[in-house]
Protein backbone atom coordinates (compact mmCIF):
# COMPACT_ATOMS: atom_id res chain seq x y z
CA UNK A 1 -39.53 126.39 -60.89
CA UNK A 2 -41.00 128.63 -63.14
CA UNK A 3 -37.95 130.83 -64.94
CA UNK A 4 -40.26 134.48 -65.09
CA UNK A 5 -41.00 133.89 -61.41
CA UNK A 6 -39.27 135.78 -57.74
CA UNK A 7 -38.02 132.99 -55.30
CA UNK A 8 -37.36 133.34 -51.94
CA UNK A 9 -35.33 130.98 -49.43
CA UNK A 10 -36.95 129.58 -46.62
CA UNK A 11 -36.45 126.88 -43.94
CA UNK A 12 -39.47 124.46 -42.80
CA UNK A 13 -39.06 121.62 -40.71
CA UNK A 14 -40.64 117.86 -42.64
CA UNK A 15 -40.51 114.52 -42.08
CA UNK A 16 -36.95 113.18 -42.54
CA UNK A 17 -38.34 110.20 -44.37
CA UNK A 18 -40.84 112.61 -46.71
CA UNK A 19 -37.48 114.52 -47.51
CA UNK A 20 -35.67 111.69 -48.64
CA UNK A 21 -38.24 110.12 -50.78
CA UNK A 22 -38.60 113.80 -52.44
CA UNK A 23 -35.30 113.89 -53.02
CA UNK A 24 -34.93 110.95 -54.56
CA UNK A 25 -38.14 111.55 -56.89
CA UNK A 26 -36.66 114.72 -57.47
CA UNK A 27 -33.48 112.94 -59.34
CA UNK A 28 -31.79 115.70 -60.97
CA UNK A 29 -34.45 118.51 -61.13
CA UNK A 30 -33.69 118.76 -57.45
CA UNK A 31 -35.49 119.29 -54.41
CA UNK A 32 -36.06 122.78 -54.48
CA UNK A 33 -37.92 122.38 -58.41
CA UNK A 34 -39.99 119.32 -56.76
CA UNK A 35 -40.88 120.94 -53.43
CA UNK A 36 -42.10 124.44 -55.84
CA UNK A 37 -44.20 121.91 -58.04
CA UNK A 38 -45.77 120.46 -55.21
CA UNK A 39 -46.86 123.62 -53.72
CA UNK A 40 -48.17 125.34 -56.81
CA UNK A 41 -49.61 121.59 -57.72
CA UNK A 42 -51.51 121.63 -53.64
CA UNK A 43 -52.26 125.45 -54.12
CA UNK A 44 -54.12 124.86 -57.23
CA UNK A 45 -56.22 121.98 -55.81
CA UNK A 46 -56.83 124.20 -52.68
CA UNK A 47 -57.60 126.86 -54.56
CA UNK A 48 -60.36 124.93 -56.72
CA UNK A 49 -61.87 123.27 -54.35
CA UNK A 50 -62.23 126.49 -52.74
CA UNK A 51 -64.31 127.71 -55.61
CA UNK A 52 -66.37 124.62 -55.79
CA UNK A 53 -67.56 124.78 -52.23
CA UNK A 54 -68.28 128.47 -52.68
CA UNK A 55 -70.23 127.65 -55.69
CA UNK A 56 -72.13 124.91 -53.96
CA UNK A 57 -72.86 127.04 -51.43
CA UNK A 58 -74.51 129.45 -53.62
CA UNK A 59 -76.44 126.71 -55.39
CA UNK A 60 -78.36 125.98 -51.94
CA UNK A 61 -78.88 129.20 -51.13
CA UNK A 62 -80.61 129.99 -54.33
CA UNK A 63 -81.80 126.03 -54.00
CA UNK A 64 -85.89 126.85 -53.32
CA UNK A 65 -86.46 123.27 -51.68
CA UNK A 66 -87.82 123.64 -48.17
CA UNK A 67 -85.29 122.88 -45.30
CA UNK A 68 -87.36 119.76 -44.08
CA UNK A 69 -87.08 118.30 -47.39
CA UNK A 70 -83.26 118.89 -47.27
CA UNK A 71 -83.27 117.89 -43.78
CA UNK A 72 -84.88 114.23 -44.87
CA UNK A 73 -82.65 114.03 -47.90
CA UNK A 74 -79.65 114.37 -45.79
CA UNK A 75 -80.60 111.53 -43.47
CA UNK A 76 -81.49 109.46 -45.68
CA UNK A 77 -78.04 109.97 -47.84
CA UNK A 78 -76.28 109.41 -44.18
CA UNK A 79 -78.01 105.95 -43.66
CA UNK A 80 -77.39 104.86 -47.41
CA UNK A 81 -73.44 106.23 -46.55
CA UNK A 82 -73.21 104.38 -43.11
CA UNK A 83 -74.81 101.20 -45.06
CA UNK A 84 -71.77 101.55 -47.81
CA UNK A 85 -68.91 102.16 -45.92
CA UNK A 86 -69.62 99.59 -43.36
């Protein structure tokens, strides 16, 4: 937890097995430290991959390809998937 930072009790309902392994990674720190990391840790990823897909979008609007081209691209990238994860 970071020391310049409000906190604020609160009660959610986990998985009783989740909570014990997160206590017992938690060791000493505790599970209240490990629980904050993992939340500002998730947010962060959330929050950037937020950006990214905003960004991307932006890309293809401003992409001047015509939409048939796209169109083909995409299922021919679906075929190649299906023929890799198969």
């Amino acid at each position: 937890m970071h020391a310049d930072m409000t906190t604020q009790k609160v009660s959610v309902t986990l998985e009783a097995e989740a909570i014990e392994r997160a206590r017992r990674t938690a060791g000493p720190r505790g599970l209240s430290s490990y629980l904050d990391d993992a939340l500002a840790e998730k947010l962060e990823r959330d929050e950037k991959r937020s950006a990214l897909l905003t960004y991307l979008d932006e890309l293809e609007r401003a992409d001047p390809t015509p939409a048939t081209t796209k169109q083909r691209a995409r299922t021919r990238a679906a075929r190649i998937r299906d023929k890799v994860t198969t």
